[in-house]
Protein backbone atom coordinates (compact mmCIF):
# COMPACT_ATOMS: atom_id res chain seq x y z
CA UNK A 1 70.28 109.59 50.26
CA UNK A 2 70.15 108.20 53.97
CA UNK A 3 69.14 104.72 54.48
CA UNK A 4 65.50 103.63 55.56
CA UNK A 5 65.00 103.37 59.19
CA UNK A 6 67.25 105.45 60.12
CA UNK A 7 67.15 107.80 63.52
CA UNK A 8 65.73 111.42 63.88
CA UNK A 9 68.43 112.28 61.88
CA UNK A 10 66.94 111.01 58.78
CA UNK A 11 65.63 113.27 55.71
CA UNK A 12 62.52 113.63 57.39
CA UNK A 13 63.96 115.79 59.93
CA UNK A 14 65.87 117.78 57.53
CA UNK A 15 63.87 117.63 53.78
CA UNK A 16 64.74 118.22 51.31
CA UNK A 17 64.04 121.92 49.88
CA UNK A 18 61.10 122.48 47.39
CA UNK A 19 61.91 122.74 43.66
CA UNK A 20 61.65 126.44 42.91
CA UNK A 21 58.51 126.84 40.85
CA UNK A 22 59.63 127.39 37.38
CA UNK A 23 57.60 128.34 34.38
CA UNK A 24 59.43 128.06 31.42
CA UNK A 25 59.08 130.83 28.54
CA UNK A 26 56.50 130.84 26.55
CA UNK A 27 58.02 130.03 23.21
CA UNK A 28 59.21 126.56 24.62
CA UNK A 29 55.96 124.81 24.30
CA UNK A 30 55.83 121.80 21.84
CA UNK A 31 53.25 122.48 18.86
CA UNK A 32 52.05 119.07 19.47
CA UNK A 33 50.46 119.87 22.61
CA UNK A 34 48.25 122.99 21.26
CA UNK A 35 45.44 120.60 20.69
CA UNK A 36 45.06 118.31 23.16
CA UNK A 37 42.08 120.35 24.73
CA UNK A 38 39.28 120.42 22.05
CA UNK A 39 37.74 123.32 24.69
CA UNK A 40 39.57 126.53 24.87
CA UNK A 41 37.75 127.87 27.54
CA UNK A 42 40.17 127.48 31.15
CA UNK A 43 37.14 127.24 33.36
CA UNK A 44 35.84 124.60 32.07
CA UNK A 45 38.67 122.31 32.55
CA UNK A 46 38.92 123.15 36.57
CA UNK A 47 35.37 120.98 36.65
CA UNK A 48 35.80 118.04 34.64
CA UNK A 49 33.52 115.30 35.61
CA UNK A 50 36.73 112.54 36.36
CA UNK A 51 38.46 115.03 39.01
CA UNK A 52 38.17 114.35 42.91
CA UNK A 53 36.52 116.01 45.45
CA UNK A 54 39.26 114.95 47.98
CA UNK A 55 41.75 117.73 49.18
CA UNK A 56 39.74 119.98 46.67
CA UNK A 57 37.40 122.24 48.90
CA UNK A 58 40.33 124.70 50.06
CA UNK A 59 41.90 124.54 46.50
CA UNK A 60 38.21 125.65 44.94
CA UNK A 61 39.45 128.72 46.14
CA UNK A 62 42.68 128.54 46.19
CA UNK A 63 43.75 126.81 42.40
CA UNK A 64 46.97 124.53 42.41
CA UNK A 65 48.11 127.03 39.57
CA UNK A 66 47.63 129.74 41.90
CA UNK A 67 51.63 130.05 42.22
CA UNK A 68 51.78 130.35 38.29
CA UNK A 69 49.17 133.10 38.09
CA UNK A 70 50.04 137.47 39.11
CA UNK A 71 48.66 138.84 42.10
CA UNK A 72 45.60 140.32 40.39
CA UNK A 73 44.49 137.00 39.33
CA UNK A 74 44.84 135.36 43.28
CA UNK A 75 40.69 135.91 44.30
CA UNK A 76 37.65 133.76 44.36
CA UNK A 77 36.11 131.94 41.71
CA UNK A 78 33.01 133.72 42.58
CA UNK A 79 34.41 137.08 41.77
CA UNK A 80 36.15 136.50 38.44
CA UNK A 81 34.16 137.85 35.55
CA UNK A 82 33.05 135.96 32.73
CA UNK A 83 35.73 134.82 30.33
CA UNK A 84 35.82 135.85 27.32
CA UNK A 85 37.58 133.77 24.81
CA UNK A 86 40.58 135.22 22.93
CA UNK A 87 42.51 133.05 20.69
CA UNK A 88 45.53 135.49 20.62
CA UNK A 89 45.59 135.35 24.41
CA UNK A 90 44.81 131.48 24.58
CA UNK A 91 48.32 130.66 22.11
CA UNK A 92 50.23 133.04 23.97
CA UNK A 93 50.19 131.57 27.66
CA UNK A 94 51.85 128.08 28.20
CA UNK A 95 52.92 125.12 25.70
CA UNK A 96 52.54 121.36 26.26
CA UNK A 97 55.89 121.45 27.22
CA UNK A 98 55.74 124.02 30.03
CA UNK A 99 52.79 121.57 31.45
CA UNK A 100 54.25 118.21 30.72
CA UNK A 101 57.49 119.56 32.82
CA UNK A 102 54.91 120.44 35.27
CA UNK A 103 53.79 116.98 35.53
CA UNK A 104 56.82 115.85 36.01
CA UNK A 105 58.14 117.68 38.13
CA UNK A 106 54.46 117.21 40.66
CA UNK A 107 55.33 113.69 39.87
CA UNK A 108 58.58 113.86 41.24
CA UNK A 109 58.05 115.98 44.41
CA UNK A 110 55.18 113.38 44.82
CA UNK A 111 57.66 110.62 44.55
CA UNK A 112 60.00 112.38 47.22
CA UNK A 113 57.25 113.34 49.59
CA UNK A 114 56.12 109.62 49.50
CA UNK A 115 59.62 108.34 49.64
CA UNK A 116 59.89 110.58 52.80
CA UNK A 117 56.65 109.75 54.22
CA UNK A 118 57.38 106.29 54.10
CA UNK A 119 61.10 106.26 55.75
CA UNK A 120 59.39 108.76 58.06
CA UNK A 121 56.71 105.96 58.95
CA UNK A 122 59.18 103.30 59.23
CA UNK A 123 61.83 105.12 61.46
CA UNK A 124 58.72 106.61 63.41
CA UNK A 125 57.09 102.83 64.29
CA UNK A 126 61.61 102.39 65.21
CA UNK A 127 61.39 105.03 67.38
CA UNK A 128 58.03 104.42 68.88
CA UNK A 129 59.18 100.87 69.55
CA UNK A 130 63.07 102.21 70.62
CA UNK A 131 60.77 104.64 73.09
CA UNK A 132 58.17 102.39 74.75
CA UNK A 133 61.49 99.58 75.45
CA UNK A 134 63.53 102.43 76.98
CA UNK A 135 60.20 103.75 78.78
CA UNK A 136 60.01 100.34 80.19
CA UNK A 137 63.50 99.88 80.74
CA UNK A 138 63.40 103.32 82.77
CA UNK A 139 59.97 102.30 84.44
CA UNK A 140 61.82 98.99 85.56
CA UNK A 141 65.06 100.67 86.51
CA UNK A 142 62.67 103.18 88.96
CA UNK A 143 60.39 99.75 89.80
CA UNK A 144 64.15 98.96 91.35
CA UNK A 145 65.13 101.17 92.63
CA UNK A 146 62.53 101.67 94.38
CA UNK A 147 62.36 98.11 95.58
CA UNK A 148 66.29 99.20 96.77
CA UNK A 149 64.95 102.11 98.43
CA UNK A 150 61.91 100.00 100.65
CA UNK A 151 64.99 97.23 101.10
CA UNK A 152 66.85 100.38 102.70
CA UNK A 153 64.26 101.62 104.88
CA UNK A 154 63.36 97.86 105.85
CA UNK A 155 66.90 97.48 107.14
CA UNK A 156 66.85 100.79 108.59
CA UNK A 157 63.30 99.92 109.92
CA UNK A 158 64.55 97.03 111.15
CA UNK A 159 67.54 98.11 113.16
CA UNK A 160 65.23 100.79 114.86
CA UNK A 161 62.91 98.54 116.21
CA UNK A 162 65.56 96.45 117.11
CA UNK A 163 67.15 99.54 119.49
CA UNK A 164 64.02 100.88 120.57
CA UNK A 165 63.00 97.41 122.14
CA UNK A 166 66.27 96.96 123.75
CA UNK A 167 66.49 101.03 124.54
CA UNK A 168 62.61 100.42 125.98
CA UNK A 169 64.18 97.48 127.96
CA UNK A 170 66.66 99.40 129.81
CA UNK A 171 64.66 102.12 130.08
CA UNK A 172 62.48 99.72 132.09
CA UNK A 173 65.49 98.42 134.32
CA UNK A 174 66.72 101.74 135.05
CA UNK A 175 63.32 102.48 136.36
CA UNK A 176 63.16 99.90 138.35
CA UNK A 177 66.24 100.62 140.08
CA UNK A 178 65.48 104.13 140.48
CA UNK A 179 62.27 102.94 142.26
CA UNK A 180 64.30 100.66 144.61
CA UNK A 181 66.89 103.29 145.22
CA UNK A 182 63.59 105.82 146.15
CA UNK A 183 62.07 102.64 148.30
CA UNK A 184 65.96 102.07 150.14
CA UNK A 185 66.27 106.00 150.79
CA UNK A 186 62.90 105.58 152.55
CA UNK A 187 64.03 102.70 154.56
CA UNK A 188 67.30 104.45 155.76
CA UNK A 189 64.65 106.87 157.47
CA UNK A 190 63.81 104.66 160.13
CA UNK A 191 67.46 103.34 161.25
CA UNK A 192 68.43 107.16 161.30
CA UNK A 193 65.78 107.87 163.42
CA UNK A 194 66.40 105.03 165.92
CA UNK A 195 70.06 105.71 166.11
CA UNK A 196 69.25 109.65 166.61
CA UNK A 197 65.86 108.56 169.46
CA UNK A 198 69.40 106.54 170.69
CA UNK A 199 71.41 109.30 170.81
CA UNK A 200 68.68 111.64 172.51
CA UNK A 201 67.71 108.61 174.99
CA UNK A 202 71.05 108.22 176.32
CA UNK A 203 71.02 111.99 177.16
CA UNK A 204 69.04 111.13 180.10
CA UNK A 205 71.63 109.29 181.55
CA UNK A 206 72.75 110.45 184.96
CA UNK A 207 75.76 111.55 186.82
CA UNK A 208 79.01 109.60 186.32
CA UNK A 209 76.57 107.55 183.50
CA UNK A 210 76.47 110.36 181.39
CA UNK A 211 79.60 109.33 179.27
CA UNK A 212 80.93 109.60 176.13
CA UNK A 213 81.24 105.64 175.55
CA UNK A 214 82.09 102.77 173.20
CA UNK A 215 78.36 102.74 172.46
CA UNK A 216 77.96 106.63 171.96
CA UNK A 217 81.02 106.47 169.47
CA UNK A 218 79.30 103.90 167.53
CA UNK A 219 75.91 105.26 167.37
CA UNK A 220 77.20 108.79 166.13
CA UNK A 221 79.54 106.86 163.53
CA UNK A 222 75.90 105.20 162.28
CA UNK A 223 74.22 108.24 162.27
CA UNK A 224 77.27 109.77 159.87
CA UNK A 225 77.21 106.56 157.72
CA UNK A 226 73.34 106.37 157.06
CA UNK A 227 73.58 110.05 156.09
CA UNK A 228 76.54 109.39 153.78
CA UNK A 229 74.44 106.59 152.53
CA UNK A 230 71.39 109.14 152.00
CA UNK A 231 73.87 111.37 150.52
CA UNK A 232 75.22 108.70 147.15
CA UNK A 233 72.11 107.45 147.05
CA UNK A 234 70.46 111.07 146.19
CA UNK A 235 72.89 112.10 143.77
CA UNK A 236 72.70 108.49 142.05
CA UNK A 237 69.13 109.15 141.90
CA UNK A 238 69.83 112.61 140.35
CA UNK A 239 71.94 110.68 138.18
CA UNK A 240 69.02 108.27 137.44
CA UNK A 241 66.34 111.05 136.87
CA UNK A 242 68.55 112.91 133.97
CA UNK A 243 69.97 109.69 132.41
CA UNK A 244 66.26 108.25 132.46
CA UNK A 245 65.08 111.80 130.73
CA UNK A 246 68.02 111.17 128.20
CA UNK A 247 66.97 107.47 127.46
CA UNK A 248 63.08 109.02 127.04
CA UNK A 249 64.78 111.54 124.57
CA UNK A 250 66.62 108.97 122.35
CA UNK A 251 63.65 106.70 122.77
CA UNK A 252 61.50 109.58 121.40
CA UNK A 253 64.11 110.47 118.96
CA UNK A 254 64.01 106.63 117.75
CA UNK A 255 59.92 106.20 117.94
CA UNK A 256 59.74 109.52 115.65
CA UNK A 257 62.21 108.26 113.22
CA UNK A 258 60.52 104.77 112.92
CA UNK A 259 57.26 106.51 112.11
CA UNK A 260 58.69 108.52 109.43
CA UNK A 261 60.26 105.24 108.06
CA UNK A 262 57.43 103.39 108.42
CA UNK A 263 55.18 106.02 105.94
CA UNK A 264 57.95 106.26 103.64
CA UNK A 265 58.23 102.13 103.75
CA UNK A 266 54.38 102.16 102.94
CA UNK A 267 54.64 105.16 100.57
CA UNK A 268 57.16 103.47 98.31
CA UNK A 269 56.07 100.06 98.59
CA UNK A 270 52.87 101.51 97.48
CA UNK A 271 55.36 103.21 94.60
CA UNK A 272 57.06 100.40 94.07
CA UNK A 273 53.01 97.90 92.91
CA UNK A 274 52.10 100.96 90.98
CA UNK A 275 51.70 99.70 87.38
CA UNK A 276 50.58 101.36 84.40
CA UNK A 277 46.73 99.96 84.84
CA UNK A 278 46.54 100.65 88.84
CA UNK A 279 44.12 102.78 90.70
CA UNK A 280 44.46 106.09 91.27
CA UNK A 281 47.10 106.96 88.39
CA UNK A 282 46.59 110.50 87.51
CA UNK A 283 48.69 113.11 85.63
CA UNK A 284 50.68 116.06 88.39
CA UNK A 285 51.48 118.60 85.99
CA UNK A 286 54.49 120.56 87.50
CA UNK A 287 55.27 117.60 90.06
CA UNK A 288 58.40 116.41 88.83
CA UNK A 289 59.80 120.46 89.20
CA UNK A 290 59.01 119.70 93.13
CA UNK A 291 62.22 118.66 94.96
CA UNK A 292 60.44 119.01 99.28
CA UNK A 293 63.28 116.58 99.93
CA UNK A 294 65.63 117.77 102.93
CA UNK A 295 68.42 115.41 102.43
CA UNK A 296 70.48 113.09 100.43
CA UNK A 297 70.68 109.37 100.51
CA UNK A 298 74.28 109.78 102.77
CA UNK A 299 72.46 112.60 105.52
CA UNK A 300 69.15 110.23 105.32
CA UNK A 301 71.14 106.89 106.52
CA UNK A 302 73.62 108.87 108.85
CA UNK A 303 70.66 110.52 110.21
CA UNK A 304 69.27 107.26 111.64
CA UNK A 305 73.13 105.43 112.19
CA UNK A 306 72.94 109.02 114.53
CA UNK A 307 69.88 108.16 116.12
CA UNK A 308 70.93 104.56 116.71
CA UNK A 309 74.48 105.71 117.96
CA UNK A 310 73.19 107.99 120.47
CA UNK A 311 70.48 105.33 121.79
CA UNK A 312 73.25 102.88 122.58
CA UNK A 313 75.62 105.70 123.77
CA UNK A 314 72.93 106.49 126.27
CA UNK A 315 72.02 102.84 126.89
CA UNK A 316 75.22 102.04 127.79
CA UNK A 317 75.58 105.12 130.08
CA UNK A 318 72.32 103.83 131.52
CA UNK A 319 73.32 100.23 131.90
CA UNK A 320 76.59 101.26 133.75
CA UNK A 321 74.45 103.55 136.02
CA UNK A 322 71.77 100.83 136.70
CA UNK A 323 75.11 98.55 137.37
CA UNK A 324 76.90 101.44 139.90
CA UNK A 325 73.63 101.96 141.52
CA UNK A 326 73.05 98.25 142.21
CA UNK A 327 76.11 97.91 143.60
CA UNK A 328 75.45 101.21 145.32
CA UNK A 329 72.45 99.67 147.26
CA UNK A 330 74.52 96.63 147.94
CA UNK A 331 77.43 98.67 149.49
CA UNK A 332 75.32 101.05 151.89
CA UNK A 333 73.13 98.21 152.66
CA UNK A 334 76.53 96.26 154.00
CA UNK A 335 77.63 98.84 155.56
CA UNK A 336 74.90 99.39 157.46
CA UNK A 337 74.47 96.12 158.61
CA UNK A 338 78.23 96.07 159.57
CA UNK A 339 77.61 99.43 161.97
CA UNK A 340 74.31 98.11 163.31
CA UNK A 341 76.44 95.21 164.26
CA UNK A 342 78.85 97.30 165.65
CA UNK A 343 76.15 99.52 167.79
CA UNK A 344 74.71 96.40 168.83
CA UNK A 345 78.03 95.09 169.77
CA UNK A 346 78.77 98.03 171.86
CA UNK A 347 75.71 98.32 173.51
CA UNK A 348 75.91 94.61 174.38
CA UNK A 349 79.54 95.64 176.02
CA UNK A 350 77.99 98.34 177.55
CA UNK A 351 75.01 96.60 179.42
CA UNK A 352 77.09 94.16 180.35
CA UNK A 353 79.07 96.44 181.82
CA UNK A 354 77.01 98.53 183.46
CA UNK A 355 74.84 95.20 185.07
CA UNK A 356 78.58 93.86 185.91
CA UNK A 357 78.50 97.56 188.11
CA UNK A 358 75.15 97.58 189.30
CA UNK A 359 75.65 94.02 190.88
CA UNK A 360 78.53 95.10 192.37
CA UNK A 361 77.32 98.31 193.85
CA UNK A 362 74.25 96.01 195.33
CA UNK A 363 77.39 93.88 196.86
CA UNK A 364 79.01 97.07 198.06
CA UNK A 365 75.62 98.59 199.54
CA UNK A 366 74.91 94.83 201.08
CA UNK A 367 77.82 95.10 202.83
CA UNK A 368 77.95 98.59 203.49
CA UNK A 369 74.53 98.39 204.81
CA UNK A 370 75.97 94.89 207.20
CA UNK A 371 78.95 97.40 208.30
CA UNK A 372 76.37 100.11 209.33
CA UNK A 373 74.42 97.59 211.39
CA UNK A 374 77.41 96.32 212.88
CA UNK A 375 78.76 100.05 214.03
CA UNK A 376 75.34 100.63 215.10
CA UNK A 377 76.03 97.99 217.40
CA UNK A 378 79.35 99.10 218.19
CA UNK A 379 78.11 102.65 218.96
CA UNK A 380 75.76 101.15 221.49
CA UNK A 381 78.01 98.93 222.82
CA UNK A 382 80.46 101.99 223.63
CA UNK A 383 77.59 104.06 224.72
CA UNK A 384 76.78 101.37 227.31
CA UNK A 385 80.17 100.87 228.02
CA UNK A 386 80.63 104.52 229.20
CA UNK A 387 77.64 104.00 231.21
CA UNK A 388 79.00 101.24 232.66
CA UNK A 389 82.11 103.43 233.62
CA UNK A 390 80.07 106.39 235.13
CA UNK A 391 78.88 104.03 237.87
CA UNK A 392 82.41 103.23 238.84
CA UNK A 393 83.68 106.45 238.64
CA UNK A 394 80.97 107.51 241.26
CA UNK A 395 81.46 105.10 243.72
CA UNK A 396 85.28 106.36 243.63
CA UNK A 397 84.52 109.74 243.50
CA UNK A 398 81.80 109.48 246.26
CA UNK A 399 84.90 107.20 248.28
CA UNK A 400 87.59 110.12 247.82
CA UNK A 401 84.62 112.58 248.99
CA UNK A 402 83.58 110.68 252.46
CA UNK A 403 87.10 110.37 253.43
CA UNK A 404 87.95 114.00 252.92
CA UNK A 405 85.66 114.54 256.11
CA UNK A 406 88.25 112.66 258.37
CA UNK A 407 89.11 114.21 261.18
CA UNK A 408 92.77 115.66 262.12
CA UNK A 409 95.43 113.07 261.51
CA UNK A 410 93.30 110.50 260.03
CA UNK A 411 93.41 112.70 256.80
CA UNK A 412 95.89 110.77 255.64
CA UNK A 413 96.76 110.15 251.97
CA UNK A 414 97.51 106.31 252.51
CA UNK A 415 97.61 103.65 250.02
CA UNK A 416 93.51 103.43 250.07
CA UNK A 417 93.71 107.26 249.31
CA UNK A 418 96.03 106.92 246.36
CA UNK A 419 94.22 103.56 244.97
CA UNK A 420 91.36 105.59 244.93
CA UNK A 421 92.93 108.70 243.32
CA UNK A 422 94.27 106.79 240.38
CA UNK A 423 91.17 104.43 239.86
CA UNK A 424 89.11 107.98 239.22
CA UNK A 425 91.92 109.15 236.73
CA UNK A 426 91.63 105.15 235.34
CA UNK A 427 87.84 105.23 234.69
CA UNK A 428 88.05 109.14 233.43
CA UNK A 429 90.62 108.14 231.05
CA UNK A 430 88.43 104.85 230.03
CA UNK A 431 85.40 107.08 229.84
CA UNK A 432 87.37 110.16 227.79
CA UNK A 433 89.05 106.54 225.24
CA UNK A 434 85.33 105.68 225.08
CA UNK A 435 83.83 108.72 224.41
CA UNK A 436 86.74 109.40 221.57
CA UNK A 437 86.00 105.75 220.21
CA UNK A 438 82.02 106.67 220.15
CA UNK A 439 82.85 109.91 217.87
CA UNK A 440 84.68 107.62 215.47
CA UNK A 441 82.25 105.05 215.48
CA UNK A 442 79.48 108.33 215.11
CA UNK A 443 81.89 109.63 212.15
CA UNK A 444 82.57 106.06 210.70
CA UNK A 445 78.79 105.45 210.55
CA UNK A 446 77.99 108.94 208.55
CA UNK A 447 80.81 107.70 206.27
CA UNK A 448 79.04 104.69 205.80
CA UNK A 449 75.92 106.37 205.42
CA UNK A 450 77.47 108.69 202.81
CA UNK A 451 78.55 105.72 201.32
CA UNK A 452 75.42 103.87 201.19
CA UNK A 453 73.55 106.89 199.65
CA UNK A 454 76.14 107.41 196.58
CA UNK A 455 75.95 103.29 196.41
CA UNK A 456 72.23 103.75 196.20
CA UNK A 457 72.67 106.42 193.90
CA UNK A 458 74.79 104.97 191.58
CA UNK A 459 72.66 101.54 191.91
CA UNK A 460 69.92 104.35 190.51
CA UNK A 461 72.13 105.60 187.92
CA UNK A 462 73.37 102.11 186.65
CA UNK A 463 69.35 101.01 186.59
CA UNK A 464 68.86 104.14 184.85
CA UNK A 465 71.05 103.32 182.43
CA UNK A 466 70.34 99.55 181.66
CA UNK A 467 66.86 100.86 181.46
CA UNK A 468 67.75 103.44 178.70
CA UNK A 469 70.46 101.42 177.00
CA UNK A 470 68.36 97.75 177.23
CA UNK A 471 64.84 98.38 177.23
CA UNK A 472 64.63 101.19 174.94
CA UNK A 473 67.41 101.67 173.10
CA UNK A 474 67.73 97.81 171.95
CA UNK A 475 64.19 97.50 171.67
CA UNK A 476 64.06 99.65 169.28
CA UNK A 477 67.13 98.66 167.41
CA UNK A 478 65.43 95.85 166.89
CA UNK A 479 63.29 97.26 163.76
CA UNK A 480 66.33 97.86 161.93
CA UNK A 481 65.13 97.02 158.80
CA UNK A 482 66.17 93.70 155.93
CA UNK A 483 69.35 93.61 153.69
CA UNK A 484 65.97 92.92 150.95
CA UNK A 485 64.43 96.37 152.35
CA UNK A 486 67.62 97.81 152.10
CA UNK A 487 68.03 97.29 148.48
CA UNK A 488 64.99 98.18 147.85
CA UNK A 489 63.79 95.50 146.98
CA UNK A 490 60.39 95.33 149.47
């Protein structure tokens, strides 16, 4: 026999197998037994007043001695006929011994039953106890693990917040520079217009002006550096506009993540209060057959480590752009200053020396214009010299042409005559050496007029020129705009 309290394992589990209902023969039963009932009639001992009514309505129709009697006799009380006595019949059934083994053996399977019922009550309050500690227990362990679980998604909670803000930070910064870069590709617009109005201006230059200068080398070298300039700064911005939709993405990526962790951090927190006399406890037949989960605790946490990884990844590709354009805007915005410096430099050289020019030219044409006067005066001088001559030239002529009417031998060619001869050839030759020296003064003077009209034409070009290269050209260089505007910074 098995010990009291013992497990499922006990007798109760496995009982022992009912006694065989025996009747034994007849001719067994003790003589000393035949008249212990002064009433031979059977029915009347099934209703004696002392027996209870308890566990006695079903076996009213069905007799405890229903397994002793034949088939024909298994049928209601109400149907059985009236019995009629029969002593032979009465002797001839079952002896005081066949019913005082009967007893005993009801007593014993009563004894057993009762010995079973009672090591079945004792181990069952064991196991009901054994069951409702490792219920707890099991309710705690789940209590804990949930509690590890909303620790878990705290951390994790924790860390995303912790990346978004900074991710939302740079996100911010790399805006910001992508709004300065837009705001310095704006302001480039303006020098590369005044170098190009430049360059367009100084087409109207004229004559010998029209040159490919200093100034001309510079302005086209600014012109090729702003448009570099334009050039970086547009595919930086290109750069800006994908790595900013990147950052959004990860952002996104991080923002829908947190708000999944945030209703599973108030889901199981909420799991993790539940107690047996909460709110809202209800059974969910079939619930614990539902497995909607996607992934295990290792997929879950790299899943976010993921999320986190790529946000920096992309933050730091977003810081180093930020940093490249910065420096970016710094560069062209030196560079820029360092060619308008140069332009400026070589238009100052170049107004200076086209003024240096033009006051010399006005020295030239001064004296050009003293030298004309002055041949003027020379021209006269000669023409009134030749008149001067003409007068001589008569009286010798008219001399040699009275004495050609002397008569006979007085036509003589004496010394008068030959004086007179050679002062005509004298005075013709003076007049012919004047008359040459009047054509050169003549052709010196349209030299000098020639030379006085390209004077005053270059005088016109050089003017022409300061005006282009002073007034407008550095006029409007002067709206070049700020290193701050540059940067974008105003």
């Amino acid at each position: 026999m098995e010990c009291l309290g013992s497990t499922l394992t006990a007798t109760y589990a496995h009982p022992r197998p009912t006694p065989t209902n025996f009747l034994p023969a007849i001719s067994t039963i003790t003589s000393s037994y035949r008249n212990r009932f002064p009433h031979s009639n059977f029915t009347h001992s099934l209703s004696l007043p002392w027996r209870p009514s308890t566990y006695y309505k079903v076996a009213s129709n069905l007799p405890t001695l229903a397994p002793y009697c034949t088939r024909s006799q298994r049928v209601s009380e109400s149907t059985i006929p009236p019995f009629v006595s029969n002593r032979t019949t009465l002797f001839t059934r079952y002896t005081p011994d066949d019913w005082y083994r009967s007893n005993l053996t009801n007593y014993q399977e009563s004894n057993t039953s009762r010995h079973n019922s009672e090591r079945l009550r004792v181990d069952t309050s064991r196991l009901i106890q054994d069951k409702y500690q490792q219920t707890r227990k099991t309710q705690t362990d789940s209590t804990q693990n949930l509690g590890e679980r909303v620790n878990d998604i705290g951390f994790w909670k924790s860390e995303i917040i912790h990346e978004l803000d900074e991710m939302i930070g740079e996100t911010n910064a790399l805006t910001d520079v992508k709004k300065r870069l837009e705001r310095a590709l704006v302001e480039m617009e303006a020098p590369l217009q005044v170098a190009r109005e430049c360059l367009f201006h100084r087409e109207k230059r004229m004559g010998i002006d029209l040159v490919h200068d200093e100034a001309e080398k510079e302005l086209l070298t600014e012109v090729d550096a702003i448009l570099c300039c334009q050039e970086r700064m547009r595919l930086h911005l290109d750069k800006a506009i994908a790595q900013l939709a990147s950052d959004r993405a990860a952002q996104h990526e991080l923002e829908k993540d947190l708000s999944d962790k945030q209703t599973a951090y108030r889901i199981d927190d909420k799991c993790q209060h539940l107690r047996n006399t909460s709110e809202g406890v209800s059974f969910f037949r079939g619930v614990e057959r539902v497995d909607a989960t996607i992934s295990v605790p290792e997929s879950w946490a790299k899943f976010t480590d993921d999320n986190i990884l790529r946000s920096q990844s992309e933050r730091a590709a977003s810081a180093k752009l930020r940093d490249d354009t910065e420096n970016l805007l710094v560069v062209t915005a030196n560079e820029m200053w360092n060619q308008f410096n140069k332009v400026n430099l070589a238009f100052t050289n170049r107004i200076a020396e086209t003024a240096d020019a033009k006051n010399k030219i006005q020295i030239h044409l001064a004296k050009t214009l003293q030298e004309i006067f002055q041949t003027e005066m020379t021209i006269e001088s000669i023409k009134k010299a030749i008149r001067d001559k003409t007068a001589f030239l008569k009286v010798a002529q008219t001399r040699l042409d009275e004495r050609t009417r002397r008569p006979n031998i007085e036509l003589c060619r004496d010394t008068a005559q030959l004086r007179l001869v050679n002062e005509v050839y004298e005075v013709d030759d003076t007049i012919q050496t004047l008359q040459q020296r009047l054509r050169d003064a003549e052709d010196t003077l349209q030299s000098l007029v020639h030379t006085k009209a390209t004077l005053e034409h270059d005088l016109a070009v050089k003017a022409n020129t300061l005006y282009i290269d002073q007034e407008k050209c550095m006029s409007m260089r002067k709206s070049f705009p700020t290193t701050l505007r540059l940067v974008g910074f105003c």
